[in-house]
Structure formats: C-alpha cells, structure tokens
Protein backbone atom coordinates (compact mmCIF):
# COMPACT_ATOMS: atom_id res chain seq x y z
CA UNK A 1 30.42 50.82 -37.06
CA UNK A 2 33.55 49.00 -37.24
CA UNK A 3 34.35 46.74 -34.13
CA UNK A 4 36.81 48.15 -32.09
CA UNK A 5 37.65 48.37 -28.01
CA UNK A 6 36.62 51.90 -27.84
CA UNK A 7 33.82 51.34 -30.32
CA UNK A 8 32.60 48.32 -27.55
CA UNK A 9 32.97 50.94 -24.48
CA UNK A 10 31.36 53.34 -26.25
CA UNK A 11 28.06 50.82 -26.80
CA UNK A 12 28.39 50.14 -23.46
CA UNK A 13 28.66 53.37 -21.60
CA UNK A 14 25.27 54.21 -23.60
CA UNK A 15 23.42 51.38 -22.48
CA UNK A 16 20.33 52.47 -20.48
CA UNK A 17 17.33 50.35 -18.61
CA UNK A 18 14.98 50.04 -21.11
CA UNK A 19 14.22 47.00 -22.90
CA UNK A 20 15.01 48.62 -26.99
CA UNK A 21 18.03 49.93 -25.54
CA UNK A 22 19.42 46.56 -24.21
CA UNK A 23 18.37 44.63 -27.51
CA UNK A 24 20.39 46.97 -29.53
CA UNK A 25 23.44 46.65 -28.01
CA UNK A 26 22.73 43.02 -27.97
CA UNK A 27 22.12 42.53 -31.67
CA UNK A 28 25.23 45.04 -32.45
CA UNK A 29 27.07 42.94 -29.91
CA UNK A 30 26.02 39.69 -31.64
CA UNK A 31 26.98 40.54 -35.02
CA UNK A 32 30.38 41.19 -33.90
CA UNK A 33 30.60 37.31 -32.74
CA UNK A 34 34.14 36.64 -34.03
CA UNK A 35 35.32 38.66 -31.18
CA UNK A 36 32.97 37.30 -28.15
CA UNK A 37 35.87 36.71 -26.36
CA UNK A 38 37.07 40.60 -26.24
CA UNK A 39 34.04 41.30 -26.28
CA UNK A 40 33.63 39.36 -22.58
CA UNK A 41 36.50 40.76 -21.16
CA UNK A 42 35.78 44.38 -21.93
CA UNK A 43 32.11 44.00 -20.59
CA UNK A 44 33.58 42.66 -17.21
CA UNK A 45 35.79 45.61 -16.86
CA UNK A 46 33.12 47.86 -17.32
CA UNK A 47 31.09 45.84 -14.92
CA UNK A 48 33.51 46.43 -12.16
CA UNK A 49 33.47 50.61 -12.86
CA UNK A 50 30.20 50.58 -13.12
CA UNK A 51 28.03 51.62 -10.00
CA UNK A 52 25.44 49.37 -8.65
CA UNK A 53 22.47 50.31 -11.31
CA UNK A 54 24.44 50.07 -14.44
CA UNK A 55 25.37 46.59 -13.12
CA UNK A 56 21.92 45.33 -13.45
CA UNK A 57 21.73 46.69 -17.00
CA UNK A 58 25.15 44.90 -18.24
CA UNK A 59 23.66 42.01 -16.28
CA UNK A 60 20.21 42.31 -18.42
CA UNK A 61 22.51 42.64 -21.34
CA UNK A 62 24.91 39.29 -20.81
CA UNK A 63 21.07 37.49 -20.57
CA UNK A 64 20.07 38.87 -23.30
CA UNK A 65 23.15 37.98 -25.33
CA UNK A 66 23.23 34.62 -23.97
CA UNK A 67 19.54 33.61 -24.21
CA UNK A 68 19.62 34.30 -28.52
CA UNK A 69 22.67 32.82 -28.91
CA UNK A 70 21.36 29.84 -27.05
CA UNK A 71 18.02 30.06 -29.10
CA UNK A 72 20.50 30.52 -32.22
CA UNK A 73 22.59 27.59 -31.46
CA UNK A 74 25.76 30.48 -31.66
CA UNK A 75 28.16 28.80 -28.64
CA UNK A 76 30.48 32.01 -29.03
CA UNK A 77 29.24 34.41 -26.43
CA UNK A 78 28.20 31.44 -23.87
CA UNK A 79 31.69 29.50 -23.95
CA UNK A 80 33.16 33.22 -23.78
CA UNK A 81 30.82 34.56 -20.34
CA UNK A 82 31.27 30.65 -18.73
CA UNK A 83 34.63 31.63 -17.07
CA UNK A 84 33.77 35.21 -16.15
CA UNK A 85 29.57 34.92 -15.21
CA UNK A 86 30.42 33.57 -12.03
CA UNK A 87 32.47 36.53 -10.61
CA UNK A 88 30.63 39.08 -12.97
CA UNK A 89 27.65 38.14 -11.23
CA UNK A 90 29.25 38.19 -7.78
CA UNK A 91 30.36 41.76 -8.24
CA UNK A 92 26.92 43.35 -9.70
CA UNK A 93 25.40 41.25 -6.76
CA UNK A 94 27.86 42.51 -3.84
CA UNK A 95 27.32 45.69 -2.30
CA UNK A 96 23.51 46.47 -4.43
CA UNK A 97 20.31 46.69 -2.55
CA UNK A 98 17.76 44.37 -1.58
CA UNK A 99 15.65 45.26 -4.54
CA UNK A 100 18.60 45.09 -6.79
CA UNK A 101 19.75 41.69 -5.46
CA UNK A 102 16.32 39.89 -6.30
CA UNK A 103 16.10 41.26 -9.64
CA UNK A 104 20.14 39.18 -10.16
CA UNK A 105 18.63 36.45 -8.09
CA UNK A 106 15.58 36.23 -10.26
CA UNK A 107 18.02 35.90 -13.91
CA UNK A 108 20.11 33.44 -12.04
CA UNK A 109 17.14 31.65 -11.92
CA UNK A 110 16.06 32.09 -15.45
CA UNK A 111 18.99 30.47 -16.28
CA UNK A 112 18.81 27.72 -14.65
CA UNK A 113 15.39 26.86 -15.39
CA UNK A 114 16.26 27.24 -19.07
CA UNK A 115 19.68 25.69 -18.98
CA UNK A 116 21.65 28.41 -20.57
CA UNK A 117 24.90 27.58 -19.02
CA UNK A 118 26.13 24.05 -18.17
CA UNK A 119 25.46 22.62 -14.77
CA UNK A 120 28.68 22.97 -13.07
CA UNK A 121 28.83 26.97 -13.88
CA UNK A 122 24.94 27.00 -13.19
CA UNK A 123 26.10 26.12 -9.89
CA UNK A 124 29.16 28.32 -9.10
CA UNK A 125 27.08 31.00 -10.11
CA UNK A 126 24.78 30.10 -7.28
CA UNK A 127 27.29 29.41 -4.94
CA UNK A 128 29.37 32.91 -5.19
CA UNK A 129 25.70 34.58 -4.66
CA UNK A 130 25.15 32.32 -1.56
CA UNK A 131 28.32 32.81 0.00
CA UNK A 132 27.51 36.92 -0.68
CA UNK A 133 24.28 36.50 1.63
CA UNK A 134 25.90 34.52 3.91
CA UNK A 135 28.87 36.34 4.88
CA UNK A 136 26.47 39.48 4.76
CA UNK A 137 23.77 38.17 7.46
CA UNK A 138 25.68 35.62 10.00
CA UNK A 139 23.05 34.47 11.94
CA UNK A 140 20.33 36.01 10.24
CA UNK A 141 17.46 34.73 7.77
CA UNK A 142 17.77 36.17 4.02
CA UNK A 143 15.52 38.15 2.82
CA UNK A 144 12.13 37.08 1.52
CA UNK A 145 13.06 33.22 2.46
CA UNK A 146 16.95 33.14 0.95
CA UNK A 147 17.79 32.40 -2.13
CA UNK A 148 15.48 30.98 -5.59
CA UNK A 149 17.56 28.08 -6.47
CA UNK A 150 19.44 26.58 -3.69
CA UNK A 151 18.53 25.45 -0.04
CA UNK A 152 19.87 27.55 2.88
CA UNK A 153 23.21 26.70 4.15
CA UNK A 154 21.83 25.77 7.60
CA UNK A 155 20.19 22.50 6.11
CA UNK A 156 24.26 21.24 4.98
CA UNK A 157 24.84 18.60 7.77
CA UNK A 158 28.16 19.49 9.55
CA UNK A 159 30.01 16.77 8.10
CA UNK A 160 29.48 18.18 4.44
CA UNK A 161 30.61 21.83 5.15
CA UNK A 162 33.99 20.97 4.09
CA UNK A 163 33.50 19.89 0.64
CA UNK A 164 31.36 22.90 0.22
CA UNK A 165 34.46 25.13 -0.66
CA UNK A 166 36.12 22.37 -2.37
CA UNK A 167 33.28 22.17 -4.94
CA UNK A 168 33.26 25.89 -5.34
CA UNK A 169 36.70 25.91 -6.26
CA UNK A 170 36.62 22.84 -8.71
CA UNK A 171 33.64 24.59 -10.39
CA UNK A 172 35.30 28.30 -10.78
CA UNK A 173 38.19 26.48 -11.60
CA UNK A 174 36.35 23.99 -14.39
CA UNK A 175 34.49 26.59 -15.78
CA UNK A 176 38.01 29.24 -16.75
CA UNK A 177 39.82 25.90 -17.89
CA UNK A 178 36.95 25.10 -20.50
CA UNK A 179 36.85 28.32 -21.81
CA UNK A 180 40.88 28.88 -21.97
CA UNK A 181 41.30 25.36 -23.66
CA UNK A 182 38.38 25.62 -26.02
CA UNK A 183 40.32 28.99 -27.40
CA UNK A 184 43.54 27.25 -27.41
CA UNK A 185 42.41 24.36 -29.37
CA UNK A 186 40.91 26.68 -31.99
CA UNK A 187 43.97 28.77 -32.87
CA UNK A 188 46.03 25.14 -32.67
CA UNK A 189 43.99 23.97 -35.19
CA UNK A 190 43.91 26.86 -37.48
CA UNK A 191 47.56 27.94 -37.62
CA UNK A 192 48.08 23.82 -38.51
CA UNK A 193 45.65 23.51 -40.88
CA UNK A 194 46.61 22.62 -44.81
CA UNK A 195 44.74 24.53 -46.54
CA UNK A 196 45.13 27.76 -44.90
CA UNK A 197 48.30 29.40 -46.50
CA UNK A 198 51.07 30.54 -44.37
CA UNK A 199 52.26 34.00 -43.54
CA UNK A 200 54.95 35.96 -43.74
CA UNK A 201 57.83 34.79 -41.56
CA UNK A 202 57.67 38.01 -38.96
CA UNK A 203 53.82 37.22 -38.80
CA UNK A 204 53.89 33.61 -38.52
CA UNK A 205 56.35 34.20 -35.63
CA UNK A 206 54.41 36.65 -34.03
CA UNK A 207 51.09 33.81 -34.27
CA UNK A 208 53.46 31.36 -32.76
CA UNK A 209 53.92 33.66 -30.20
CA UNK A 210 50.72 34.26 -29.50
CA UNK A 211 49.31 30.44 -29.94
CA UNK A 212 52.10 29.41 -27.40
CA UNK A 213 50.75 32.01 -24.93
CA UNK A 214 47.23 30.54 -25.57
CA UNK A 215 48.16 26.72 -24.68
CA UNK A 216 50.09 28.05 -21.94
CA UNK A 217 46.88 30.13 -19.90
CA UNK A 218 45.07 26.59 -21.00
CA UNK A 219 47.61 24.32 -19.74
CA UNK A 220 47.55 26.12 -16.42
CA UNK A 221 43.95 26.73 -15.93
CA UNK A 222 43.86 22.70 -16.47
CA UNK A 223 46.44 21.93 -13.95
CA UNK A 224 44.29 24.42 -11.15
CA UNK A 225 41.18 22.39 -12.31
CA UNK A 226 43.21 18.91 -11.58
CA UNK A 227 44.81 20.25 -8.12
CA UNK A 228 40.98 21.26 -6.93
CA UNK A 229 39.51 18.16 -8.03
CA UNK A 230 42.37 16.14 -6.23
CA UNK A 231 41.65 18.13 -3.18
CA UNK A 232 37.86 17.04 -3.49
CA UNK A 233 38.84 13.98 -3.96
CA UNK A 234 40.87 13.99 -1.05
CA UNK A 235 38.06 15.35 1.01
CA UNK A 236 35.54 12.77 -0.64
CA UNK A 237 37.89 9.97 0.72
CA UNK A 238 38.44 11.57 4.53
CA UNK A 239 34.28 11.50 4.87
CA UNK A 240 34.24 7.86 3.04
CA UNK A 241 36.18 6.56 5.53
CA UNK A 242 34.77 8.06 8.07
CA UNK A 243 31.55 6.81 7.14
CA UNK A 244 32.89 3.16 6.56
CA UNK A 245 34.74 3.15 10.33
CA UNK A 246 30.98 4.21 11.63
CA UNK A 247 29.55 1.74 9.57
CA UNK A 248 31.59 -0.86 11.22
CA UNK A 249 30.43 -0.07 14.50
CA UNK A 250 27.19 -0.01 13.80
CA UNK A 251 26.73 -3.43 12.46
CA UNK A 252 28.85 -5.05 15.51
CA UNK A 253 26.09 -2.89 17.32
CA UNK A 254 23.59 -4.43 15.38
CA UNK A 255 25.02 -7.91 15.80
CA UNK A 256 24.58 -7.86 19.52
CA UNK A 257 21.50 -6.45 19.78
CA UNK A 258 20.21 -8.73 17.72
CA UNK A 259 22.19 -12.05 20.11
CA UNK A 260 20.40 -10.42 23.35
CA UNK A 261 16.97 -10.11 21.22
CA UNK A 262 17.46 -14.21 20.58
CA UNK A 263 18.15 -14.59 24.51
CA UNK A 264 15.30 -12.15 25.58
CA UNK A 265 12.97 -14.37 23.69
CA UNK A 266 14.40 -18.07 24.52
CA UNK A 267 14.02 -16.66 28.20
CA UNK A 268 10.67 -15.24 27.63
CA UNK A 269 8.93 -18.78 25.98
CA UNK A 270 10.93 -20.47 29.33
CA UNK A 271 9.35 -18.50 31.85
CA UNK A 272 5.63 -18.97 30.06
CA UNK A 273 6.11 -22.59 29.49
CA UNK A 274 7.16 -22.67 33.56
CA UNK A 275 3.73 -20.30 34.33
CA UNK A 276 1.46 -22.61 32.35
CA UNK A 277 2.66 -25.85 34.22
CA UNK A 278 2.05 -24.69 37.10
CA UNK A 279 -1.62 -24.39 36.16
CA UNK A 280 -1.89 -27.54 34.70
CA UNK A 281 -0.24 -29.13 38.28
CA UNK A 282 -2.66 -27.08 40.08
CA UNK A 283 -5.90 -27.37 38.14
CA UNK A 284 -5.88 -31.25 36.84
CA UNK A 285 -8.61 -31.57 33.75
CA UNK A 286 -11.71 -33.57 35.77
CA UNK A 287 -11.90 -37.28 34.52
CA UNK A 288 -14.75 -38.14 31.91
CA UNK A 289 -16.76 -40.91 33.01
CA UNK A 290 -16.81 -42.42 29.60
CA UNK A 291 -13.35 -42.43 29.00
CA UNK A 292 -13.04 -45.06 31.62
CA UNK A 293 -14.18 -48.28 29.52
CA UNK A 294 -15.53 -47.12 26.11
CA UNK A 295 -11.96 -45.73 24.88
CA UNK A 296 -11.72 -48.17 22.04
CA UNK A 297 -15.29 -48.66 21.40
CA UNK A 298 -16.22 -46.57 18.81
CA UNK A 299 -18.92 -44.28 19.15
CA UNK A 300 -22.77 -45.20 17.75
CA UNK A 301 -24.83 -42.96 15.12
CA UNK A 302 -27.91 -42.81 15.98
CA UNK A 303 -30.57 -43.60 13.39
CA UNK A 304 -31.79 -40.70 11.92
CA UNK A 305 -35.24 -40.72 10.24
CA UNK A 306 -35.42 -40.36 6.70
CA UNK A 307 -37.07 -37.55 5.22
CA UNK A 308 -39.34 -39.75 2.56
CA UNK A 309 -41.49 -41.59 4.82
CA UNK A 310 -41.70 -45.51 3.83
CA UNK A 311 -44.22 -47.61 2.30
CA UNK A 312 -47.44 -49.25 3.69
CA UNK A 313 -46.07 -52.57 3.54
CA UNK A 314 -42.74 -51.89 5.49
CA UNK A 315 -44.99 -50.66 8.28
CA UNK A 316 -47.73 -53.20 8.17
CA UNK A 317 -47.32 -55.73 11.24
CA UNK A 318 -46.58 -59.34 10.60
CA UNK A 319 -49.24 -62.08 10.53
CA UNK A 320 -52.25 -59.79 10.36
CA UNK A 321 -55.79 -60.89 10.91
CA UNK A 322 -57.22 -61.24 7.35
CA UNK A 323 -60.78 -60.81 6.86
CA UNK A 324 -62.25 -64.31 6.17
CA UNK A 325 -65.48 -64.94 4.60
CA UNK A 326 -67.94 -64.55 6.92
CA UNK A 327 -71.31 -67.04 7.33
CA UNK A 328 -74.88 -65.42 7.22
CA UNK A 329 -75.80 -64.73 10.33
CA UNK A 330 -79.20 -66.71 11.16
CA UNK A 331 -82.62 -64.23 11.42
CA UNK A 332 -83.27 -65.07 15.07
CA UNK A 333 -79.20 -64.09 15.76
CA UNK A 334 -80.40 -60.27 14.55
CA UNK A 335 -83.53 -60.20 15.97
CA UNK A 336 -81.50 -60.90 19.34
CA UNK A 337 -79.34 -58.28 18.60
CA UNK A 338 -81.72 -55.56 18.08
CA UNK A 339 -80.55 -53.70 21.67
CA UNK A 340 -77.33 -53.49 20.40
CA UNK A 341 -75.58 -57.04 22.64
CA UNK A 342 -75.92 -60.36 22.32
CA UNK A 343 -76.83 -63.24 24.11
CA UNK A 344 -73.92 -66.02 24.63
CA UNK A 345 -74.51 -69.25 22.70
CA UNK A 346 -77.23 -67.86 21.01
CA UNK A 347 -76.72 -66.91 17.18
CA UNK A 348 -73.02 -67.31 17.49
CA UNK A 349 -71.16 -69.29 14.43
CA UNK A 350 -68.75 -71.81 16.50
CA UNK A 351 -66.39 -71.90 14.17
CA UNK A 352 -65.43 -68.07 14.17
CA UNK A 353 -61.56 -67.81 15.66
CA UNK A 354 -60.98 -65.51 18.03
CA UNK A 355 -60.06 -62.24 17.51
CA UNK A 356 -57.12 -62.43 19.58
CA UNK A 357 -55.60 -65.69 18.66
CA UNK A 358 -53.63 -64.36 15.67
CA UNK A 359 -52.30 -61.68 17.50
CA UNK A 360 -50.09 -62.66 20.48
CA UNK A 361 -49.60 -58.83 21.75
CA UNK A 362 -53.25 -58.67 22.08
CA UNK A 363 -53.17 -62.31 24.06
CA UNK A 364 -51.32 -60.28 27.09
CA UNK A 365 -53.51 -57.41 26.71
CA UNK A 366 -56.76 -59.41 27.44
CA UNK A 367 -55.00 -61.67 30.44
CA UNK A 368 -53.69 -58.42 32.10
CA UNK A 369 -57.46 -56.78 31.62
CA UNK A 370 -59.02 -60.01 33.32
CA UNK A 371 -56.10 -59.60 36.46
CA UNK A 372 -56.40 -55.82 36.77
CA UNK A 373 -59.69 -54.81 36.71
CA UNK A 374 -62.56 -56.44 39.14
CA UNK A 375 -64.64 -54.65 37.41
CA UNK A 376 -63.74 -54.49 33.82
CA UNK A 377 -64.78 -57.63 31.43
CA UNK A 378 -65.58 -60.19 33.68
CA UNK A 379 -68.11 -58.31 35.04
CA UNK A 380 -69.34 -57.61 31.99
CA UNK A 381 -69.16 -61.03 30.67
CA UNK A 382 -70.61 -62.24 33.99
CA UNK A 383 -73.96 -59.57 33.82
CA UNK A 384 -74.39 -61.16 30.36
CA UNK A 385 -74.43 -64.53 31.49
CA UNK A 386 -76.54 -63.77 33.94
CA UNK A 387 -79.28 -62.10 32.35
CA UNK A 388 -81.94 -64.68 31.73
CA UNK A 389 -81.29 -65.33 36.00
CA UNK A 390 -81.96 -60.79 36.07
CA UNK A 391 -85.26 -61.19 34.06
CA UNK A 392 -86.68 -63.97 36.10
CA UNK A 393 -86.80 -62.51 38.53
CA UNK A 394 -89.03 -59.47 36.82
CA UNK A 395 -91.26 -62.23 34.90
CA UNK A 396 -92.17 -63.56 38.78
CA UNK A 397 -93.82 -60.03 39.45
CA UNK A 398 -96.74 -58.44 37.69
CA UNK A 399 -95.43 -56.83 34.51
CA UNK A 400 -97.10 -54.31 32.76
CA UNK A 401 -99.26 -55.12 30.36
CA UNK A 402 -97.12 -53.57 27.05
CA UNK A 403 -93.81 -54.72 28.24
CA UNK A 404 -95.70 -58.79 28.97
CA UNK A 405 -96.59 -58.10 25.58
CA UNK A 406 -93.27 -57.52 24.18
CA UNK A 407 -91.24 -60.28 26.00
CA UNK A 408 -93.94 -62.26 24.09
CA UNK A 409 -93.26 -60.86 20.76
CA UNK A 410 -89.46 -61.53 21.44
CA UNK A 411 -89.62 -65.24 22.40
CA UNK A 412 -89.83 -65.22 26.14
CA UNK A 413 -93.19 -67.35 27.48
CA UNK A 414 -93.97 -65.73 30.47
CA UNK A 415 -94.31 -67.88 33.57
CA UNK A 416 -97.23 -68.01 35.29
C-alpha cells in the first residue's frame, strides 16, 4: 500500500488491543520512515479524536515504534514523537480511568528505564503526567502511592516551587525546538548540496518556499527555548541570592557564637581554678617529717641479697682457731678420764692454749658467764677442785667392801 494521509488514518482507525495487531501497524508504519514526521502529526490528531481506550492502543503503538527504532539505531520516528510525546501523552492520560492511567504510567516508565527518549523530554513527559494528578486530587494522596518515576510534589521545599514551571516550560520548549531545527537543517542541506541537480525554476521556488518556512518554525521554536531558559535563569539567580544573603547571616551567627563559646570557657577554667584554691588554703598538705633535714641527702638502697649465695671463704671468720698437732695424751690422763671429767692438773699438757684466746668474741662471752651466773662455771670449776676434799670425807667412814676395792684399783690408798 502506497503511503498516503488517508492510507495512515486508515491503519490507524483499524488498530485494535492486541499485541499482532499493534506490531503490524508498527512494521507498516516503520517501513514508511521517510515520512516519520507526517506520520507523527497525523497519529497525534487521531490521538486527540480518539476516546479514552483507543488512546492506550496509539500509546502501545508510539512504544512500539519507538522501542525498534531505538533497537534499530533508526532516529526518524524518535526525533519525530520528541516534540509531540509530551502532550500526546498528557491527553491519552487526562480524563482515562485509574486502570487506564497506570497502564500510561507504567510505559512512561519503560522508557525511562530504557532510555528511549533523551533526559530532558524523559522528564517533561513526567512532569505533564504529574501536574494531571495533581490538579486532579488537591489535597489528596494518588493512587496506589503517586506516580513510578518521580517523588510527590509535597517533598519540593517551598523555595523550589517556582522553578518547577520554569523547567517544564524550558523542557516542552527544548524538546519542539530540537525536533523543528533538526528538520530544518536537513532540507538546508539538501536543497544546497552539489551533487544533487537542481529543479525546474517553478519547483525550485516552490522548495525555497517551503525550506524558508522550515528555518522560520525552527528559528522561533529556538528563540521560545532561549526566552524560557532566560527566565530559569532568572529564577536560578533570585534563589542564589537569596541563599547567599542567608548565608551571610549565618556565618556572622556563627562568628559570635563561637566569641561567647571562647568567653564561656575562659570564665569556666577561672571559676575552677578559684574553687580549687580555696581547698588548697583550707586543707594545707601535712608536713613530712623527713623533708625537714634530709632534702638534699639522697636517699640509701638498701643491700639486697644476692640470689647465688657466696663462697665458704667469704663467710669464714677471721683468725680462726686451727687445729694444731696435738701431744699423746699420757695412759694415767685416760684412765682418769674414764667417768667422762677430769681432774685439774692431772694429765693436762701445759702447753695447750686456750680455747678462747684466739677468739676475742668468745673472751666476753666467758667473763660475762663468770659475772652472771652464781651458779654456772665457777661452781662447776669449784666442785671439781674440790673433789679430792668430797671423797675424804667418804674414805673417813666405812666403805663398802667393792667400792674400797675400786678406789684401790684407781690409785686412791685408803686412809686408815
């Protein structure tokens, strides 16, 4: 079928809700690229005749279209729906029901997760569907949690709310100047290029014509897109301003909190330094009693034993009785000292030293022994000296007959 307007309609009018149906109007309307742009405009129109159901189908088909040319690199169809998705998408989605609405709300979506359009028409698309919902339910929640792809309009802070139109506009504005230069640029370029021939005069006039009308509708559209992104600007500057006058007062704020912080603390270490003198007036420190003369004396380690004990000799006392050679001792000496004493001046070497004289420690020990006790060594010495005077006076009495005997044997004559 040849492409013509009627032959478009026609497709168009028969499109129904199923999925073949939709593709086959899409691949017709795909082959026919050369003319995406008609091809836009007359599925708009029919868009805005068409009751609320048949606008979800032409919706279903401008994805379709979109999402294969995007697969097939083919820009035709997407730079010819950019200028027109936004408010083709704001009529099918005005006036339908709620079960209509999130079947749009749920392509917008799509395309944005799949970047079919660019961002700034992404996001006037959004923003007509937005505005819809809120202008429908002031003061109400939307349904099923709002919309898919944008935050609710109650989380825009207050001071943002006027840029919010001004974007809109720059985007609707951005998005029909891209499209309307893009098509002027083309025909510039072909009705100047060498190797195409030229036409007859009449229809080289009539191209003129038709070019000049072109640059025109793309001259304009830029100028709107200029005037709404001076306005932004405009609006942009007003809140930076604002922001930088409120940033001024803050940091003087800032500056004198920060001087009474300093003056809060110098007064705080005052009043604690003032607290803990008056303890130290009130409770002196008590004097040390060895501060008084042994300040510069230094203090004495004592001697600490060492763990490897030392040897004999260090701890053998000086001038030591040495063992000498000692005389044999006569017979009548032992016999003497059979009872286990012995009898003074009898047996004794005289040339023996004394025990003592060596050792002068043991010279104090024996004087002290001689003072102390009245009954310790004198009496002892003086029972030995006495002895002979103690037997006497047994030999003068009758003595048994075995212990006369023995005083005999031992050297003792009995007197008679």
């Amino acid at each position: 079928m040849a492409y013509t307007d009627d032959a478009v309609k026609a497709k168009l009018s028969a499109l129904n809700e199923t999925q073949e149906g939709i593709v086959t109007v899409a691949q017709w309307v795909m082959f026919h690229r050369r003319h995406a742009e008609r091809t836009a405009q007359l599925w708009l129109q029919k868009l805005r005749d068409s009751p609320a159901p048949k606008r979800l189908n032409l919706i279903y088909l401008a994805n379709e279209v979109a999402q294969q040319s995007k697969a097939r690199r083919k820009d035709d169809f997407l730079i010819a729906f950019s200028p027109i998705i936004a408010e083709a998408m704001a009529t099918a989605y005005k006036g339908a029901s709620n079960d209509i609405q999130q079947k749009l709300r749920r392509v917008v979506e799509v395309w944005r997760q799949r970047s079919i359009f660019e961002i700034p028409i992404q996001e006037a698309v959004e923003a007509r569907v937005d505005e819809i919902d809120k202008s429908r339910s002031t003061g109400k929640k939307p349904l099923l949690g709002g919309s898919l792809f944008s935050s609710p309009s109650g989380s825009i802070p207050a001071e943002l709310q006027p840029l919010v139109p001004l974007q809109a506009a720059l985007s609707k504005a951005t998005m029909a100047s891209g499209a309307s230069a893009t098509a002027a640029n083309g025909e510039y370029d072909k009705m100047n290029d060498p190797a195409v021939p030229l036409p007859t005069p009449p229809v080289h006039a009539a191209r003129l014509s038709q070019l000049l009308k072109a640059l025109a509708n793309a001259e304009s559209s830029v100028s709107e897109v200029i005037k709404s992104r001076l306005a932004l600007i405009d609006g942009l500057e007003k809140l930076l301003e604002t922001n930088r006058a409120a940033l001024s007062k803050e940091q003087s704020v800032l500056s004198q909190l920060s001087e009474r912080k300093a003056e809060t603390e110098a007064k705080k270490r005052d009043v604690e330094d003032s607290i803990m003198r008056g303890l130290s007036v009130d409770n002196p420190p008590a004097p040390q009693p060895s501060d008084a003369g042994a300040e510069g004396q230094a203090v004495v380690r004592p001697d600490v034993e060492a763990l490897t004990p030392p040897p004999v000799e260090a701890i053998t006392p000086v001038g030591s009785p040495k063992q000498g050679p000692q005389e044999k001792i006569p017979e009548s000496v032992e016999e003497a000292q059979v009872d286990g004493f012995s009898l003074p001046g009898i047996g004794q070497p005289t040339n023996i030293v004394p025990f003592d004289a060596d050792l002068p420690g043991l010279t104090n020990l024996s004087s002290l022994l001689q003072q102390g006790s009245p009954n310790g060594v004198n009496s002892k010495k003086r029972k030995v000296a006495h002895e002979e005077e103690d037997y006497a006076q047994f030999a003068s009495g009758d003595l048994d007959a075995d212990v006369a005997e023995l005083l005999n044997q031992e050297g003792y004559p009995q007197e008679r």
